[in-house]
N, C-alpha and C. Protein backbone atom coordinates (compact mmCIF):
# COMPACT_ATOMS: atom_id res chain seq x y z
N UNK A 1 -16.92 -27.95 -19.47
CA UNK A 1 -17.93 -27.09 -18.89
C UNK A 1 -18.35 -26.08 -19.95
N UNK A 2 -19.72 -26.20 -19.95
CA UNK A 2 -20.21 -24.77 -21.26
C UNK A 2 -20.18 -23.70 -20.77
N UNK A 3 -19.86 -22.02 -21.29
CA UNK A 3 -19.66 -21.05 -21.28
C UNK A 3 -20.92 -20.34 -20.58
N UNK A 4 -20.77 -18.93 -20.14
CA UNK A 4 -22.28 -18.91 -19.54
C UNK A 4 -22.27 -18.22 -19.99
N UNK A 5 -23.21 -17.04 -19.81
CA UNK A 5 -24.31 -16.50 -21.03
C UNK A 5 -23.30 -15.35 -21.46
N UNK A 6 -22.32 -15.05 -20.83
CA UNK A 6 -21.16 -13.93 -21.10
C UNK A 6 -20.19 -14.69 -22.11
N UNK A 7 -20.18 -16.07 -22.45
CA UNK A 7 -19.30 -16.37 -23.45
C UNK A 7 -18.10 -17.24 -22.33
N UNK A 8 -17.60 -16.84 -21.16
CA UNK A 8 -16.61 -17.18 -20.41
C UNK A 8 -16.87 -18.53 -19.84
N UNK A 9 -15.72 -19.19 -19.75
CA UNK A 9 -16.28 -20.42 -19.42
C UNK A 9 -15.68 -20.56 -17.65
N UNK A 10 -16.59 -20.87 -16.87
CA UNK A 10 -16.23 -20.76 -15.35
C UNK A 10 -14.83 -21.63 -15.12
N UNK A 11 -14.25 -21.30 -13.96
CA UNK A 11 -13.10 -22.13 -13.47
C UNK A 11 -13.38 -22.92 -12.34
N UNK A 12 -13.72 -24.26 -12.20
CA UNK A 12 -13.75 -24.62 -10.96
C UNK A 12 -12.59 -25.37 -10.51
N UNK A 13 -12.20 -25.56 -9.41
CA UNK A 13 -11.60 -26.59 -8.60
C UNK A 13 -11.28 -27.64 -9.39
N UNK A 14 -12.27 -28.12 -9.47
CA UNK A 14 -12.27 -29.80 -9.88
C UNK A 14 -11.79 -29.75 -10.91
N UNK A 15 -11.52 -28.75 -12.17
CA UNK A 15 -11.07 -28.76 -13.24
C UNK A 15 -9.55 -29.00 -13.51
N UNK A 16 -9.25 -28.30 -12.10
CA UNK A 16 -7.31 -27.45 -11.83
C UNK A 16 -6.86 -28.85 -11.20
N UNK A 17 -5.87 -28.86 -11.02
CA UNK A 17 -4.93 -29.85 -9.73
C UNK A 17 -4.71 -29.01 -9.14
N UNK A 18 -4.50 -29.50 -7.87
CA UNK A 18 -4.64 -28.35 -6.69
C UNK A 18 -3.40 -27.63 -6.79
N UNK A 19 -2.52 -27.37 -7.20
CA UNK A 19 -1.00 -26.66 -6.98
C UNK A 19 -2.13 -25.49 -7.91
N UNK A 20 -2.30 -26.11 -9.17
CA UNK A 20 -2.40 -24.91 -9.95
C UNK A 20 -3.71 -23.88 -9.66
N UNK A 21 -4.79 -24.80 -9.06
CA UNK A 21 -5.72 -23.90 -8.09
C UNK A 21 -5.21 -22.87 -7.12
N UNK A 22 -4.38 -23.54 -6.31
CA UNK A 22 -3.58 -22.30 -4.97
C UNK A 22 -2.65 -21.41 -5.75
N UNK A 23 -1.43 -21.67 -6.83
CA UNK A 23 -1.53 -20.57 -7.41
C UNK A 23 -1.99 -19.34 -7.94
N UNK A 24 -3.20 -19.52 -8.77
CA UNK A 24 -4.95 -19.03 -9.05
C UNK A 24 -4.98 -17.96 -7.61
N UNK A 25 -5.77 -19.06 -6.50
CA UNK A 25 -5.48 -18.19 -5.36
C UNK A 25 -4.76 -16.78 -4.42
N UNK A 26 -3.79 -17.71 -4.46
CA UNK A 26 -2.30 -17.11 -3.55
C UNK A 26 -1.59 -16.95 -4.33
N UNK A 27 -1.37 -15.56 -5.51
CA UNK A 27 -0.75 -15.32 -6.09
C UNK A 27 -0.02 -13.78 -5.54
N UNK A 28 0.09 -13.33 -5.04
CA UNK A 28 -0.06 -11.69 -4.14
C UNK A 28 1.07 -12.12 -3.22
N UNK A 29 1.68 -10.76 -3.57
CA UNK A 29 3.30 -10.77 -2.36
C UNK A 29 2.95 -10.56 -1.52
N UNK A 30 3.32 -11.22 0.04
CA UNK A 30 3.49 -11.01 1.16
C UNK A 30 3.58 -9.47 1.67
N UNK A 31 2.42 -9.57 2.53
CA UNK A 31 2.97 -7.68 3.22
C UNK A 31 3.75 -7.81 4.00
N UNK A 32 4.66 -7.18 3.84
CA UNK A 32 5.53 -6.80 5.25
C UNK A 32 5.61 -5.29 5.11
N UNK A 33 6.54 -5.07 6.66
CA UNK A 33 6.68 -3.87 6.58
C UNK A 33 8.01 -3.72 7.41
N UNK A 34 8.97 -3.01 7.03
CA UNK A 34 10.36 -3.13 7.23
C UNK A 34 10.23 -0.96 7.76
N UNK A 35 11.63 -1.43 8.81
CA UNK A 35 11.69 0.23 9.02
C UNK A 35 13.19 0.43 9.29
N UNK A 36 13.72 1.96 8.96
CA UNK A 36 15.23 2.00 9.19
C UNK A 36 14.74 3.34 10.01
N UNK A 37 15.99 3.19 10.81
CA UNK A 37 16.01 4.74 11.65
C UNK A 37 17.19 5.31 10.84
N UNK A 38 17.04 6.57 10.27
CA UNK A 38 18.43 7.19 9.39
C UNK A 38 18.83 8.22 10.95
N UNK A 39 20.11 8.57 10.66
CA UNK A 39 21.02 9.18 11.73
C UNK A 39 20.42 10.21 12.31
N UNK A 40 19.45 11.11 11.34
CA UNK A 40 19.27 12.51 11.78
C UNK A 40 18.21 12.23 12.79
N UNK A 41 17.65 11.30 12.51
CA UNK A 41 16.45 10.67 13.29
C UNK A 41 15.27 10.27 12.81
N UNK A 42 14.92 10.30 11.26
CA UNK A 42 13.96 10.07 10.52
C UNK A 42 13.80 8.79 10.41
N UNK A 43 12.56 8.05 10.47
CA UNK A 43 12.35 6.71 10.15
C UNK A 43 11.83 7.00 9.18
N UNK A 44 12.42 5.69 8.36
CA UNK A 44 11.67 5.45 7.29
C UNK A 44 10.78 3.86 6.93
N UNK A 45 10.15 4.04 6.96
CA UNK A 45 8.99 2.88 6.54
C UNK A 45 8.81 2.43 5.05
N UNK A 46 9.20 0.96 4.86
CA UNK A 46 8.83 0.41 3.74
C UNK A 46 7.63 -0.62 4.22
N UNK A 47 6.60 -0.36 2.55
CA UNK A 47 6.03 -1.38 2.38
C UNK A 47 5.74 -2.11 1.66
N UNK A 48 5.62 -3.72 1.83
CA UNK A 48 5.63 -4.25 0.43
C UNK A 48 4.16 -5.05 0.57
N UNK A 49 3.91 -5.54 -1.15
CA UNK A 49 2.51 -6.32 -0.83
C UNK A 49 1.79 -5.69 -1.31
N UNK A 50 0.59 -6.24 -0.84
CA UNK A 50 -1.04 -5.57 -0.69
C UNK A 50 -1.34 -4.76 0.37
N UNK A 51 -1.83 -3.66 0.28
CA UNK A 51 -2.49 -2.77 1.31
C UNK A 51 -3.38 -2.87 1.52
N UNK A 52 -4.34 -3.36 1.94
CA UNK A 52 -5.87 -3.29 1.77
C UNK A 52 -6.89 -3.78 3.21
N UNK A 53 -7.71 -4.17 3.14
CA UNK A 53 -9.03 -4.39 4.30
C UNK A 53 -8.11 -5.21 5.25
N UNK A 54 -7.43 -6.40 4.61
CA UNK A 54 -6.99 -7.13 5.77
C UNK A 54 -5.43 -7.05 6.13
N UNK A 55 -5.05 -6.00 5.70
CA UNK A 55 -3.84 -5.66 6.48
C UNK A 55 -3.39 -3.86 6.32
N UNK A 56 -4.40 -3.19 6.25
CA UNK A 56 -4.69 -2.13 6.83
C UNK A 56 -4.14 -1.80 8.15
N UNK A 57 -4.96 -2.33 9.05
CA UNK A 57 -5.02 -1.95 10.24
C UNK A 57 -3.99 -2.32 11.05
N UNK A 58 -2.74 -3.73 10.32
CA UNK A 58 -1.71 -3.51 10.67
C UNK A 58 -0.82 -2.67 10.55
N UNK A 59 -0.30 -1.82 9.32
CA UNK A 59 0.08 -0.69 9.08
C UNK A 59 -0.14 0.24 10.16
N UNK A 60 -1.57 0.63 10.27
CA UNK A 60 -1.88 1.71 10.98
C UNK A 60 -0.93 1.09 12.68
N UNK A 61 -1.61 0.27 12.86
CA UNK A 61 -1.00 -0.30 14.33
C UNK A 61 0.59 -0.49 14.33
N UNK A 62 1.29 -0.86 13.39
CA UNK A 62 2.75 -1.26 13.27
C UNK A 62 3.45 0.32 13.54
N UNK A 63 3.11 1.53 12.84
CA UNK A 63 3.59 2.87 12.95
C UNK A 63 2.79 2.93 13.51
N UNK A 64 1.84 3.01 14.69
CA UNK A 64 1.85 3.84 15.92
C UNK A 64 2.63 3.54 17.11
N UNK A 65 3.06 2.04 16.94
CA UNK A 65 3.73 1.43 17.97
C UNK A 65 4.85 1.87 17.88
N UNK A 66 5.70 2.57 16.51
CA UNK A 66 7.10 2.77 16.32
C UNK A 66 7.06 4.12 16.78
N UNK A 67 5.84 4.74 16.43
CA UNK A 67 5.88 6.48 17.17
C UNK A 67 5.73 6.62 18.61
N UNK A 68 5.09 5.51 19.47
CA UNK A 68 4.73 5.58 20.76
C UNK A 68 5.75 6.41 21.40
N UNK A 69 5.15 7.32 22.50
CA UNK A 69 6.53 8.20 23.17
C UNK A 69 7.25 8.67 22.36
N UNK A 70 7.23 9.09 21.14
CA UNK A 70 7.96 9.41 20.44
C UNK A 70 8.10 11.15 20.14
N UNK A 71 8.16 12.36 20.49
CA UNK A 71 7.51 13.54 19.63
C UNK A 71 8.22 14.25 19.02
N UNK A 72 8.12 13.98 17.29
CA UNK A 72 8.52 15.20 16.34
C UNK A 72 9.68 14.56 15.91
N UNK A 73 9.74 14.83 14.49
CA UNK A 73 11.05 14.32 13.85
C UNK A 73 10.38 13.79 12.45
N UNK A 74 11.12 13.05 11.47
CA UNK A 74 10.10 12.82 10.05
C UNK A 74 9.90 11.55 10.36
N UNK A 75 8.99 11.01 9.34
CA UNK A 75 8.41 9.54 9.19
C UNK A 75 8.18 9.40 7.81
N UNK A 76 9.07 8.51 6.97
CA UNK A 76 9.07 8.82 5.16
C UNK A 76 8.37 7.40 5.24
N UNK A 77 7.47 7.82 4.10
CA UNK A 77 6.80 6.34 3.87
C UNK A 77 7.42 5.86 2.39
N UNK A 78 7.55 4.57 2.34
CA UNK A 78 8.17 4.04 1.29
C UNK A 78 7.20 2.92 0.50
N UNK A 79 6.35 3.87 -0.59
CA UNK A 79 5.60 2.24 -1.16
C UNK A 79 6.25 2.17 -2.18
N UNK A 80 7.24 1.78 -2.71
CA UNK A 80 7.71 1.65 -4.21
C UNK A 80 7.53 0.28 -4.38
N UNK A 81 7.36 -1.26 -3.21
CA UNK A 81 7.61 -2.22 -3.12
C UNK A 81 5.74 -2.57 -3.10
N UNK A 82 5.00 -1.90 -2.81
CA UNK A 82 3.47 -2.08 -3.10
C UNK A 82 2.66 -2.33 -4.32
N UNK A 83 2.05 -3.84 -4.10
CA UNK A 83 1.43 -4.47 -5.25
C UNK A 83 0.18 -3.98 -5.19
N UNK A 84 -0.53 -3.63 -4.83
CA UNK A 84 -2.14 -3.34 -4.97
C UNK A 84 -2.48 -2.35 -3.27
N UNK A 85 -3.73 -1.41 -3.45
CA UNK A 85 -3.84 -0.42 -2.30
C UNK A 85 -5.32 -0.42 -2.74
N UNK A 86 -6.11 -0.84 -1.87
CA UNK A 86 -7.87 -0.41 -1.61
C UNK A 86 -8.14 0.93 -1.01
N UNK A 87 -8.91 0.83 -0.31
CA UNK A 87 -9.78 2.20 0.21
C UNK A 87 -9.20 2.23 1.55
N UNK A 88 -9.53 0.45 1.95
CA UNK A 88 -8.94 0.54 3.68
C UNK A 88 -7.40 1.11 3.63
N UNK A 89 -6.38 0.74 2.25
CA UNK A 89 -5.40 1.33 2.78
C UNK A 89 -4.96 2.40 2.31
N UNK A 90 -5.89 3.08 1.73
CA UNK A 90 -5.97 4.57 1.77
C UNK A 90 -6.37 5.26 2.90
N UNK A 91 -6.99 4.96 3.35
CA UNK A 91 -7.61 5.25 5.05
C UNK A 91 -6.29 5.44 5.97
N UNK A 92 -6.14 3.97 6.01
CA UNK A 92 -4.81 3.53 6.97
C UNK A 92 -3.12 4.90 6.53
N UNK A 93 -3.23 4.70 5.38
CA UNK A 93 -2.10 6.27 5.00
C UNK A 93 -2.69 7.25 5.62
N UNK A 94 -3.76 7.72 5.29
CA UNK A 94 -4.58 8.85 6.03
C UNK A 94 -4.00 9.40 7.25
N UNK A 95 -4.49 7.84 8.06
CA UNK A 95 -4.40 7.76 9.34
C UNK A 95 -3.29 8.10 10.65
N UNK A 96 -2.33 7.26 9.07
CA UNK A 96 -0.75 7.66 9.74
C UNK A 96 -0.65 8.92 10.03
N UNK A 97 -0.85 9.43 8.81
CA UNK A 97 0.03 10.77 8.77
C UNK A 97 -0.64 11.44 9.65
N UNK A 98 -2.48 11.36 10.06
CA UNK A 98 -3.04 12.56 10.91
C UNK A 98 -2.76 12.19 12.52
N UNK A 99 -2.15 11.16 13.04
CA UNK A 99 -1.57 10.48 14.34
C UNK A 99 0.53 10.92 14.27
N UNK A 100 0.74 11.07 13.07
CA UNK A 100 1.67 11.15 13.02
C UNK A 100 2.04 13.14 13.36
N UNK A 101 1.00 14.04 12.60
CA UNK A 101 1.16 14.92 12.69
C UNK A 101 1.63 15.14 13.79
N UNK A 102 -0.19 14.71 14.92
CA UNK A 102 -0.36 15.25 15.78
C UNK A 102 0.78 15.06 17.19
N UNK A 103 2.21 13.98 16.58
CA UNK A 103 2.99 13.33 17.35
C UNK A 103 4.30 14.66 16.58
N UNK A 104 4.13 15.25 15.96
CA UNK A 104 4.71 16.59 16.20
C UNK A 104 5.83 15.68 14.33
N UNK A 105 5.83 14.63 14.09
CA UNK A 105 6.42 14.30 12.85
C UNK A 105 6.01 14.93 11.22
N UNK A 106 6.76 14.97 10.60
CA UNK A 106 6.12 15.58 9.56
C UNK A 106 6.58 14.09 8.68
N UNK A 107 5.33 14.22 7.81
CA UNK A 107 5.09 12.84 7.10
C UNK A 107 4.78 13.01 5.81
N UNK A 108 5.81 12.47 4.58
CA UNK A 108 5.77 12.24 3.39
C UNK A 108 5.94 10.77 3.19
N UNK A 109 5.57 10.92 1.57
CA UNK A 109 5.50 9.65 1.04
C UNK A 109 6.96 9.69 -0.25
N UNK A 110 8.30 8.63 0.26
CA UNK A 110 9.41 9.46 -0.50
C UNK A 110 9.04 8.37 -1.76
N UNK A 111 8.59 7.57 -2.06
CA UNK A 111 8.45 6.93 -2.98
C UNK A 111 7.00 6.15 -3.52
N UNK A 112 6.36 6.07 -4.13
CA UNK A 112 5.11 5.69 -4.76
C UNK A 112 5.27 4.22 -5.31
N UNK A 113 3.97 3.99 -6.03
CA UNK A 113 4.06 2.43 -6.58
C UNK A 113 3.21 2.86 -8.30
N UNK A 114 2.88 2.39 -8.75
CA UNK A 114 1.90 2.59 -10.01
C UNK A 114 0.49 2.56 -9.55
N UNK A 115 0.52 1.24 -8.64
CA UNK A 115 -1.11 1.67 -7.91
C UNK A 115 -1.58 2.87 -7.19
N UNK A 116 -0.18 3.44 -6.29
CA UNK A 116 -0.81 4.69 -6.05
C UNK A 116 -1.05 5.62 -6.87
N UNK A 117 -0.48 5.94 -8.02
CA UNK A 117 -0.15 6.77 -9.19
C UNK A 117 -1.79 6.56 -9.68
N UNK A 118 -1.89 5.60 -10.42
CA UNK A 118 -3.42 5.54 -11.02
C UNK A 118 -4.26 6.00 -9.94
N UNK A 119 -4.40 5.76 -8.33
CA UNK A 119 -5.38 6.32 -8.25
C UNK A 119 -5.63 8.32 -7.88
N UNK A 120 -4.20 8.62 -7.21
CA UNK A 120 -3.89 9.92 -7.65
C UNK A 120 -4.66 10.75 -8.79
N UNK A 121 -3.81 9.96 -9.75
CA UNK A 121 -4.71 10.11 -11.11
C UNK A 121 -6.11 10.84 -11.20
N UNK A 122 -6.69 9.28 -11.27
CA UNK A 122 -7.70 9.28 -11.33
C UNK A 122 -8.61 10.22 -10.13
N UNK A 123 -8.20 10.46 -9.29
CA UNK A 123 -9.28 11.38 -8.06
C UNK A 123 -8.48 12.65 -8.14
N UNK A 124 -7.50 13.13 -9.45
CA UNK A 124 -7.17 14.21 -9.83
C UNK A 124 -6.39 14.76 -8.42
N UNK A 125 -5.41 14.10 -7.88
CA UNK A 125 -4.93 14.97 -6.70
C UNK A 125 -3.48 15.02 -7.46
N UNK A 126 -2.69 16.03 -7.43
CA UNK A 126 -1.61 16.73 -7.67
C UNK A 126 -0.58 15.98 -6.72
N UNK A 127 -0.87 15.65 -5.45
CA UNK A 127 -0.02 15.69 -4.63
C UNK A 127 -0.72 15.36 -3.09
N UNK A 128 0.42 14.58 -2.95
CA UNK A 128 -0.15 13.78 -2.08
C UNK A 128 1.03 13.32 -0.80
N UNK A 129 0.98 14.04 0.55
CA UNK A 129 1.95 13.53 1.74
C UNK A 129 3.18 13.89 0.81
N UNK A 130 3.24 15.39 -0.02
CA UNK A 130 4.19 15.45 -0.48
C UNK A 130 4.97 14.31 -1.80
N UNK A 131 4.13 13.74 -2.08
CA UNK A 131 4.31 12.72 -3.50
C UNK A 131 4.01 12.99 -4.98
N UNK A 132 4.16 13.56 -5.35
CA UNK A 132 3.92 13.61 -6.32
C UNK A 132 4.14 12.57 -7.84
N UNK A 133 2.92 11.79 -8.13
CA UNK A 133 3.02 10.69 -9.06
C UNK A 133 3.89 11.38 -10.47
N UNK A 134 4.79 10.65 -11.00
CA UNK A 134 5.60 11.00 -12.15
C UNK A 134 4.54 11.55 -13.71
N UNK A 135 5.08 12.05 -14.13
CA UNK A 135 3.96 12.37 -15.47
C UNK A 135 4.49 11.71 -16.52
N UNK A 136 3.13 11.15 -16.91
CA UNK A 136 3.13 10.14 -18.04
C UNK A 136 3.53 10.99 -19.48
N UNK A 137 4.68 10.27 -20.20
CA UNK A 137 4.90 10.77 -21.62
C UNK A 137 3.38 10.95 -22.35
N UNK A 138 3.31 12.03 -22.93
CA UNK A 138 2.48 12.33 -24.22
C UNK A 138 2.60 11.31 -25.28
N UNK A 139 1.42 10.55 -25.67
CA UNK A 139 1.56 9.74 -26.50
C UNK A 139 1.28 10.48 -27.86
């Protein structure tokens, strides 16, 4: 196949065998989302994966169902196990924490990922659900 006007030469299907196409594909860890209750009464929430448009709104829905009837006590969020985070699941964090407030919990984030870090970063926030991204050595 010839290159297109960018120099790159396209990838199709027909080129790959299919294993190595769905690799290509479905390369992205599984989201889950795992939770411990610690003694004092704090849950803590891990997540692993992708955060984003299409599993957003599970997040949001998975911790409201764990707060239901629930009022006051902490809720630690755990992304250290998070491969990639969009907008939707910036939203969806949002979301927690302002459903979580209002359920009388106080809500941090006890661990980060690099994706959250860059975008921290980059939209210059200091701090975040109590997170603060690590500071990069001076090169």
């Amino acid at each position: 196949m010839a290159p297109d006007s960018d120099g790159a030469t396209p990838i199709r299907e027909a080129d790959l065998g299919l294993a190595e196409f769905a690799f290509l594909v479905n390369t992205a860890p599984p989201f889950t989302i795992s939770t411990t209750q610690q003694p004092c009464g704090t849950l803590t929430v891990t997540v692993a994966g992708e955060l984003d448009y299409g599993t957003a709104s599970t997040l949001y829905r998975q911790i409201c169902e764990l707060l239901h009837g629930q009022q006051g006590g902490g809720l630690e969020l755990d992304f250290s196990r998070l491969a990639f985070c969009d907008l939707a699941g910036w939203r969806a964090i949002h979301a927690v924490a302002e459903t979580a407030t209002k359920r009388r919990y106080r809500t941090f984030i006890t661990a980060g990922a690099p994706c959250l870090d860059t975008v921290l970063e980059l939209c210059a926030i200091p701090e975040f659900l109590g997170y603060t991204p690590p500071q990069k050595p001076l090169s």
